[in-house]
Protein backbone atom coordinates (compact mmCIF):
# COMPACT_ATOMS: atom_id res chain seq x y z
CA UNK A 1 -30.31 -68.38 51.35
CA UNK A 2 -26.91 -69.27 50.40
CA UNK A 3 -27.71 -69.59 46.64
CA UNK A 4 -28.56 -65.69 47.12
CA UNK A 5 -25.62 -65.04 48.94
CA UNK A 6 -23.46 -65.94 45.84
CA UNK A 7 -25.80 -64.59 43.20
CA UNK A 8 -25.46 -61.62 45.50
CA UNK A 9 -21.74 -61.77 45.59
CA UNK A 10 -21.56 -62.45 41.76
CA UNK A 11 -24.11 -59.37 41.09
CA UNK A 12 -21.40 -57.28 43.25
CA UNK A 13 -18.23 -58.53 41.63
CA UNK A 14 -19.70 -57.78 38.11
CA UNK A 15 -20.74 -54.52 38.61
CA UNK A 16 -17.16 -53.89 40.20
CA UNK A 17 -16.17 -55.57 37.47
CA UNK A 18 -18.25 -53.88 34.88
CA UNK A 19 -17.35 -50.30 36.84
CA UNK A 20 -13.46 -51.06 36.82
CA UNK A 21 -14.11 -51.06 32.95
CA UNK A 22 -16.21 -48.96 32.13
CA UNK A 23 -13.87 -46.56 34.15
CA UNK A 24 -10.72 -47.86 32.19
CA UNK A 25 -12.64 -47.55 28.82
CA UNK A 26 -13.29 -43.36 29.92
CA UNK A 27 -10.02 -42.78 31.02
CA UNK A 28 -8.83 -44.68 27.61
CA UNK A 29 -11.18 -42.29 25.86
CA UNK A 30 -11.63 -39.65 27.45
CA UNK A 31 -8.98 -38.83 29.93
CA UNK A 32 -6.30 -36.21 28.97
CA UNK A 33 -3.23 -37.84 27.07
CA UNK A 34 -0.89 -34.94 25.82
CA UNK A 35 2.70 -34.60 27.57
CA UNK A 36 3.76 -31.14 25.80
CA UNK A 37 4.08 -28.21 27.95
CA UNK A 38 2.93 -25.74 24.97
CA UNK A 39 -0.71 -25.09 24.31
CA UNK A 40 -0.77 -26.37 20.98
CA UNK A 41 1.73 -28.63 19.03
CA UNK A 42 0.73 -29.62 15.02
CA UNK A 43 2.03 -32.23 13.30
CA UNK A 44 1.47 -32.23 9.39
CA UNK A 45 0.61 -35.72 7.92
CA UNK A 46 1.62 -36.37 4.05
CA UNK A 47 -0.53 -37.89 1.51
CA UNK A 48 0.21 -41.65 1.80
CA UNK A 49 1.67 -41.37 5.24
CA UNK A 50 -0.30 -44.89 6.72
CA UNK A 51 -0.84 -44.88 10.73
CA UNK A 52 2.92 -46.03 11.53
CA UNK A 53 3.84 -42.15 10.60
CA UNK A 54 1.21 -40.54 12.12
CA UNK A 55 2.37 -42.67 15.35
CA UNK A 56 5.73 -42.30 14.82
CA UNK A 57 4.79 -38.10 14.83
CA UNK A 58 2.65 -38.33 17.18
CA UNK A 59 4.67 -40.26 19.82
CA UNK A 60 6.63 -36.80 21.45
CA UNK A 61 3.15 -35.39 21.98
CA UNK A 62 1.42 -38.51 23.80
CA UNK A 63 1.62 -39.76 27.10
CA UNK A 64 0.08 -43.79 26.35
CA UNK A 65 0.32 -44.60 22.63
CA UNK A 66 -1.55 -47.94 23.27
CA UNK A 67 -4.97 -46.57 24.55
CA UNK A 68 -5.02 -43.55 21.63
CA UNK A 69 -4.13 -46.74 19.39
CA UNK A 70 -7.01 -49.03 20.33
CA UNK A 71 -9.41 -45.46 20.19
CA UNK A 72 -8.08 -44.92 16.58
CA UNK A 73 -9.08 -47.80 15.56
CA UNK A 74 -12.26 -48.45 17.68
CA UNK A 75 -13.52 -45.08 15.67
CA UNK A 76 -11.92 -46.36 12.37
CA UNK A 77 -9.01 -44.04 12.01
CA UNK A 78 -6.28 -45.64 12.00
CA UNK A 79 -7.40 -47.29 8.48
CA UNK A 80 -8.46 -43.82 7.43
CA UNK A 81 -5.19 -41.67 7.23
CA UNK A 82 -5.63 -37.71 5.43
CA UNK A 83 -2.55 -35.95 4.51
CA UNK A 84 -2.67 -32.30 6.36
CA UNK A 85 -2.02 -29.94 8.71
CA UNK A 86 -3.44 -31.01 11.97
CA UNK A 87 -4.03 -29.57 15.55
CA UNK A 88 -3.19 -30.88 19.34
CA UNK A 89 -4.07 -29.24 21.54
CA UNK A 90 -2.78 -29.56 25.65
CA UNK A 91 -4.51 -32.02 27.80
CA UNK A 92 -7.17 -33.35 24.74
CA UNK A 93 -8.22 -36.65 25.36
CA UNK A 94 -8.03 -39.54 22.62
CA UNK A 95 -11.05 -39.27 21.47
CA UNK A 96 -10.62 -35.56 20.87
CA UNK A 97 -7.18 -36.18 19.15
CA UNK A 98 -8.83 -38.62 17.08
CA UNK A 99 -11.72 -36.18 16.00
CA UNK A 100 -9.18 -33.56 15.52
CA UNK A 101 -6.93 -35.79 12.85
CA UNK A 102 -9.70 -37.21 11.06
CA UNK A 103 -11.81 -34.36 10.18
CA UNK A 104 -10.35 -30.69 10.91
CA UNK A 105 -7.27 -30.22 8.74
CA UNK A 106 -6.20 -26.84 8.96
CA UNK A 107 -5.88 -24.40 6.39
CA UNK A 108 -2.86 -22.42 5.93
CA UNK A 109 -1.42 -18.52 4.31
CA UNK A 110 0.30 -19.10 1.18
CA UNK A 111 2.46 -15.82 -0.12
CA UNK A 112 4.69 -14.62 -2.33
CA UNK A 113 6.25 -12.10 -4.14
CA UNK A 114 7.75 -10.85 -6.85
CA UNK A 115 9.36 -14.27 -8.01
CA UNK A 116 11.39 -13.12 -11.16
CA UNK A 117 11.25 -17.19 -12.40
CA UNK A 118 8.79 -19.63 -11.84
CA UNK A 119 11.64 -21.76 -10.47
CA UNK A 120 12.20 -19.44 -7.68
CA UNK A 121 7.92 -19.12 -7.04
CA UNK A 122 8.22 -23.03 -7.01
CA UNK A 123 10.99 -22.87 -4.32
CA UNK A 124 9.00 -20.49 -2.19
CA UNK A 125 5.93 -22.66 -2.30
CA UNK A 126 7.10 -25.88 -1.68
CA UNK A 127 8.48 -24.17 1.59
CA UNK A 128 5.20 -23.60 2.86
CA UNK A 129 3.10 -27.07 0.70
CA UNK A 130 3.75 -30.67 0.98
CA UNK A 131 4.60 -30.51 -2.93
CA UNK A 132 8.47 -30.09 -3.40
CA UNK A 133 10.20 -27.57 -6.01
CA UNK A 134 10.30 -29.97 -9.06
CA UNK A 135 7.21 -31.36 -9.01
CA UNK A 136 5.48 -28.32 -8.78
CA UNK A 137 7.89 -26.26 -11.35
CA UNK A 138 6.72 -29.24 -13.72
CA UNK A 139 3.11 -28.68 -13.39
CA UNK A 140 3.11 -24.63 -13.90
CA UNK A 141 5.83 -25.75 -17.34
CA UNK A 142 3.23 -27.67 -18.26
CA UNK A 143 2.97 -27.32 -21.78
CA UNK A 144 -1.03 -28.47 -22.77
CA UNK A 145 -2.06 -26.28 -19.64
CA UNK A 146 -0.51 -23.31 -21.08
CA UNK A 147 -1.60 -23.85 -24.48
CA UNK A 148 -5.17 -24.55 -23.38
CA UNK A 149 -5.41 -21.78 -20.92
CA UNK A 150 -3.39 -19.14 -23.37
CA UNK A 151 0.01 -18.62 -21.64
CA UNK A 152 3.53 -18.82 -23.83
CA UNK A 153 6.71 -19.67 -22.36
CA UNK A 154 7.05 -15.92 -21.76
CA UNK A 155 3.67 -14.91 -20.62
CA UNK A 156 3.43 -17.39 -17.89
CA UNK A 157 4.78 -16.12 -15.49
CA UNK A 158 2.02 -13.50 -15.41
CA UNK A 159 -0.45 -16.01 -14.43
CA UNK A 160 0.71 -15.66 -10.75
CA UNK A 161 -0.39 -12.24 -8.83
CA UNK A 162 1.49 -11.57 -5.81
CA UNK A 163 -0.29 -11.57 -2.92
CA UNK A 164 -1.36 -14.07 0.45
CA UNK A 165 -3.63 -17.42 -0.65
CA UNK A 166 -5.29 -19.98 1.86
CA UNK A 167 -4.53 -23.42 0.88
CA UNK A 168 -4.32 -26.74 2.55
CA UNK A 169 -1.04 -27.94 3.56
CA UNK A 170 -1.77 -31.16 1.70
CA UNK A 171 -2.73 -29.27 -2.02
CA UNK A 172 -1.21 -31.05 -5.28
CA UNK A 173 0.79 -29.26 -7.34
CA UNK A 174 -1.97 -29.41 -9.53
CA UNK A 175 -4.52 -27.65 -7.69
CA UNK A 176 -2.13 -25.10 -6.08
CA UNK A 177 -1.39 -23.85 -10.49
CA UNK A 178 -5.56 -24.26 -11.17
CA UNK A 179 -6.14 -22.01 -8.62
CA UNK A 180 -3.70 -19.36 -9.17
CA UNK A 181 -5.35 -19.61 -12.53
CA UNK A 182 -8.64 -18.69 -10.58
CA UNK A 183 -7.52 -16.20 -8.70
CA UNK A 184 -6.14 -14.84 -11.83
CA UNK A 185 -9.45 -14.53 -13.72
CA UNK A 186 -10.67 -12.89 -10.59
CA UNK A 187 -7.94 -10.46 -10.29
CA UNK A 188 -8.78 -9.15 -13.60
CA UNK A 189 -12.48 -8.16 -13.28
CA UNK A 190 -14.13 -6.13 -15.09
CA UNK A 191 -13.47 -2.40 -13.69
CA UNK A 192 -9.68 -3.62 -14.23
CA UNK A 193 -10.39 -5.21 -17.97
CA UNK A 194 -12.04 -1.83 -18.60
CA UNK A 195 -9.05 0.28 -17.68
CA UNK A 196 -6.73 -1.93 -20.02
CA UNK A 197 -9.15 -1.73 -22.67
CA UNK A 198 -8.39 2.24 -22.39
CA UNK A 199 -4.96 1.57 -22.57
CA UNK A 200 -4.86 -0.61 -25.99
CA UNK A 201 -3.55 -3.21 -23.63
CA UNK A 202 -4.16 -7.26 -23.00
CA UNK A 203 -4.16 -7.87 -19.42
CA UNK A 204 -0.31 -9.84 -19.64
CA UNK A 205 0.97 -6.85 -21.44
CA UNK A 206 -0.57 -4.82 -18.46
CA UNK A 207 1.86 -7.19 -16.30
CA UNK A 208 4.33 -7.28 -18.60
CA UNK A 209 4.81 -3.42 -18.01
CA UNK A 210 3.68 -3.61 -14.31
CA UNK A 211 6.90 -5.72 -13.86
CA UNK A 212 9.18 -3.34 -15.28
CA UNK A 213 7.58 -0.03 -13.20
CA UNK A 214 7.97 -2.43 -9.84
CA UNK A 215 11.96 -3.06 -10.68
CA UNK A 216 12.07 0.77 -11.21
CA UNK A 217 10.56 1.72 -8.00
CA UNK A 218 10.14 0.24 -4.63
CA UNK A 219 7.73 3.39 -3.73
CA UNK A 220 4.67 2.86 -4.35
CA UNK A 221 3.44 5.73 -4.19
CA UNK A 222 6.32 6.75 -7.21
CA UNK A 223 4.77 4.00 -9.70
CA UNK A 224 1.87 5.86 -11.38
CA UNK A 225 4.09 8.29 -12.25
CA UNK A 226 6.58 5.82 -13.55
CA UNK A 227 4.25 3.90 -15.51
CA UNK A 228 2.91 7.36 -16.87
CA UNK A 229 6.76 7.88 -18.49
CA UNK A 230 6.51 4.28 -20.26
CA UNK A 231 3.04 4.59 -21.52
CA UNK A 232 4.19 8.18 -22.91
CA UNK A 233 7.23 6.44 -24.83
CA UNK A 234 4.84 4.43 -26.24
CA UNK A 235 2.38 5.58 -27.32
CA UNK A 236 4.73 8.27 -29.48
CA UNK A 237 6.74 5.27 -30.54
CA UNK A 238 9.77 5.72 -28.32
CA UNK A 239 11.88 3.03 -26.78
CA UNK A 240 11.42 1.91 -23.50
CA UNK A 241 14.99 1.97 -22.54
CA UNK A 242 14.51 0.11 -19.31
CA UNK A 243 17.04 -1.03 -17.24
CA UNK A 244 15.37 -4.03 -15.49
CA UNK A 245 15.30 -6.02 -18.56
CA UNK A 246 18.53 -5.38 -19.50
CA UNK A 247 19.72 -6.98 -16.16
CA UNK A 248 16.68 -9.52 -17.02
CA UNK A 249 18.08 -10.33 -20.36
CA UNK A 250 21.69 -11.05 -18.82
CA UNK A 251 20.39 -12.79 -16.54
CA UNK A 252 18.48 -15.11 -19.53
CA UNK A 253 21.49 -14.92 -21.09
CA UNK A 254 23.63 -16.80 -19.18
CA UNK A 255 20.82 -18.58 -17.00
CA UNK A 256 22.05 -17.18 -13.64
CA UNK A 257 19.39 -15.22 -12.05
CA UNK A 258 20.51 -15.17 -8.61
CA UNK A 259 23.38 -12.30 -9.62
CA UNK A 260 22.65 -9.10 -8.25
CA UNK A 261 23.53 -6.34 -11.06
CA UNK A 262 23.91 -2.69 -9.41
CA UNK A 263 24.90 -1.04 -12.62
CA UNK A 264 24.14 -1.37 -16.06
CA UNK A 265 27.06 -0.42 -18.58
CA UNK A 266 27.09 0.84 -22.36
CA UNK A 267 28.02 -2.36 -23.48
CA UNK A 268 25.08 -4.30 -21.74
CA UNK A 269 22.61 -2.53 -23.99
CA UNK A 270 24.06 -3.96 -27.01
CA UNK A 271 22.68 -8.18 -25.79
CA UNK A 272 20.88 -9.21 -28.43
CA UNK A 273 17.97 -9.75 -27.01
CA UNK A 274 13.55 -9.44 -26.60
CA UNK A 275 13.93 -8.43 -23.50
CA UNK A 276 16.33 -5.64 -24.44
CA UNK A 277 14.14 -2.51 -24.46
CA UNK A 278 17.34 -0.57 -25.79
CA UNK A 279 17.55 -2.62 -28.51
CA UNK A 280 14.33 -3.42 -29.13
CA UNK A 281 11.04 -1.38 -29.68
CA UNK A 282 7.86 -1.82 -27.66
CA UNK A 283 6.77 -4.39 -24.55
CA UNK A 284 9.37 -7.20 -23.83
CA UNK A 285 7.44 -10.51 -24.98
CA UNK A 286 6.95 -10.84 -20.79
CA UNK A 287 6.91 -9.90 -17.56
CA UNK A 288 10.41 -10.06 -16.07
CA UNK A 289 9.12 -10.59 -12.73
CA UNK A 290 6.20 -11.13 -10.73
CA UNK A 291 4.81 -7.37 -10.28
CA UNK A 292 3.46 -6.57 -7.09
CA UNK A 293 -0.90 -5.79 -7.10
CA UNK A 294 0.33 -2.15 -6.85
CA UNK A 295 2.51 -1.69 -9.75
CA UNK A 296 -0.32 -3.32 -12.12
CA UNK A 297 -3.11 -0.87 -10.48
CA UNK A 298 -0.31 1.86 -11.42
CA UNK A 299 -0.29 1.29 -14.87
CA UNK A 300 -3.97 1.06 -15.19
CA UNK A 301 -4.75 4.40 -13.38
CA UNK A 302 -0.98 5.91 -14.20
CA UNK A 303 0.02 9.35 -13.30
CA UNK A 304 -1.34 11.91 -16.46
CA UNK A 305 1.90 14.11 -17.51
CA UNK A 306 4.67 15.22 -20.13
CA UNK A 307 7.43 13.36 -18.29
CA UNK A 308 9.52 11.20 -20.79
CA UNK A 309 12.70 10.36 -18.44
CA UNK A 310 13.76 9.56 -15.46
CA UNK A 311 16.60 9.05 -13.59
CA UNK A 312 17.46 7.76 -10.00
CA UNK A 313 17.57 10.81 -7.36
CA UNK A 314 20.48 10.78 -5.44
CA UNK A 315 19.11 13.51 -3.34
CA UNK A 316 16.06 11.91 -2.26
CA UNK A 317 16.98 7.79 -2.20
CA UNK A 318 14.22 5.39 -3.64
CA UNK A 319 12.63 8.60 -5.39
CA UNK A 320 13.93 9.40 -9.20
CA UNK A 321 14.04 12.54 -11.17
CA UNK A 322 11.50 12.96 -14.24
CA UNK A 323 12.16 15.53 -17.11
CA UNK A 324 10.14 16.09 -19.94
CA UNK A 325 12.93 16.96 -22.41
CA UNK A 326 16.34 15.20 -23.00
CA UNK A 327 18.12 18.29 -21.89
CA UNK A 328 16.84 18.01 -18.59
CA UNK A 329 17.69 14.52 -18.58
CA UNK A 330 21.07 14.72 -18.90
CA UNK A 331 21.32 17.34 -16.65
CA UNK A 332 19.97 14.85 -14.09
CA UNK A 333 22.09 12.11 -15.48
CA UNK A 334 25.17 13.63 -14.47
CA UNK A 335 24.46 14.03 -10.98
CA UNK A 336 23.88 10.24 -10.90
CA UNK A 337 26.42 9.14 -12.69
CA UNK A 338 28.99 11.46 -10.52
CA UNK A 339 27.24 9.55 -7.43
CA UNK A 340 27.86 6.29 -8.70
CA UNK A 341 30.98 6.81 -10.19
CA UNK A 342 32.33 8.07 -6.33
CA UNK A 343 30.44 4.90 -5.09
CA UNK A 344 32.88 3.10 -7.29
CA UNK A 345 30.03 0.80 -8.33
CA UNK A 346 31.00 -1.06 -11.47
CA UNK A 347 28.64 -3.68 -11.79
């Protein structure tokens, strides 16, 4: 009888025993462990960030940092670490945090916009990317890429269409250029290729013009018609004349591009330069900017008329003046220029 007293006894204290941990292991694993007062914090991990950083990150966002430790590495995390953009959510457990790290990074909107240099795109994306500026501004100057892929020094910037991308957080440098590459291609399918085709035009000369009809106009619903007036001066031979690369050339010129020109004067059209449509007949050898989707639709499906000129409309502002004769033209020049001139603008 006593013998079975103490088994007895000992059968008891185990199973408080083995209760007591089983409830510690739940409330290890499965017990809420957040300390935020928001519903959801996120906390992006870099690529070859080890589980000291991801600690060190997650340490304002967790109540007991030794029982999600011994979780992390119970489920083989913590010797596991993926760069990215992660989720916490208020009052997950361990084991949810853990799941959440180690298999659901989240993907992100990239966007941009009419970059007029691929060091200012490169800027704007390693804002929102793990990559910084230099790194990536030294994979989309890759030379071999270009050549391979059929981009020049001046075409390449028309590789990059304007617009909102999903990426992960954690995306190379590398794979952020290869798919802009893709989403190029795409961009120019075939109903587009078609159009171009019409024109006599290769899809970067179709951005090339695009570029200079966006830094004419902000309207949109002004650019067919714009891009109507350049495709006229070309195709009877006529130079372009356009004042956005003028400013573009100075700004090659003298390799500041964050100078804001209001005005371009007589003796600006004399630069010797490509990109100098005054000086020089035809398409600038490039794009000199990143031209919004809009303003390369508007050249393929431009505006049919017999305008030849244009002129900003100081009556109507972000709207211009067309004429279809040079008489006309300077008629509507003078208005401008006696606008300007009282604005005192001189550069």
């Amino acid at each position: 009888m006593y013998i079975k007293k103490i088994l007895l006894a000992i059968l008891i204290i185990g199973l408080v025993a083995g209760g007591a941990f089983a409830y510690m292991v739940y409330n290890a694993v499965f017990s809420p462990n957040t300390k935020f007062n928001n519903q959801e914090a996120y906390i992006f991990i870099r690529t070859g960030d080890d589980f000291n950083n991801v600690k060190e990150m997650l340490t304002p966002l967790v109540k007991d940092m030794s029982t999600f430790e011994k979780v992390a590495k119970r489920k083989g995390y913590a010797s596991n670490i993926r760069g990215g953009k992660y989720l916490i959510k208020k009052g997950m457990n361990n084991n949810d945090m853990v799941n959440s790290l180690r298999s659901k990074n989240i993907p992100i909107r990239v966007s941009f916009n009419n970059q007029e240099t691929l060091a200012h795109l490169a800027g704007r994306i390693a804002a929102q990317l793990e990559p910084d500026s230099l790194t990536l501004l030294e994979s989309f100057n890759d030379f071999d890429f270009l050549k391979v892929k059929g981009f020049s020094n001046e075409t390449k910037l028309a590789m990059y269409i304007p617009n909102s991308y999903e990426f992960f957080w954690n995306s190379s440098s590398e794979s952020f250029r290869d798919r802009m590459l893709k989403e190029y291609d795409r961009f120019w399918n075939t109903e587009r290729m078609q159009k171009a085709e019409t024109l006599g035009m290769k899809p970067n000369e179709v951005i090339t013009l695009a570029s200079i009809v966006h830094k004419e106009t902000a309207k949109v619903d002004e650019r067919p018609r714009v891009a109507g007036v350049y495709l006229n001066r070309l195709k009877v031979g006529m130079l372009l004349q356009a004042d956005p690369t003028v400013i573009y050339a100075l700004k090659l010129n003298s390799g500041d591009f964050n100078t804001i020109y209001k005005r371009v004067l007589y003796k600006d059209l004399t630069l010797d330069s490509p990109f100098n449509t005054y000086k020089y007949g035809g398409l600038p050898p490039g794009p000199i900017a990143m031209p919004d989707i809009s303003a390369i639709d508007a050249v393929l499906s431009p505006e049919q008329h017999d305008y030849y000129y244009f002129v900003a409309n100081v009556e109507n502002f972000g709207y211009h003046k067309f004429a279809k004769n040079l008489a006309q033209h300077n008629k509507n020049k003078e208005q401008y220029v006696r606008w300007i001139n009282a604005q005192k603008i001189n550069r």
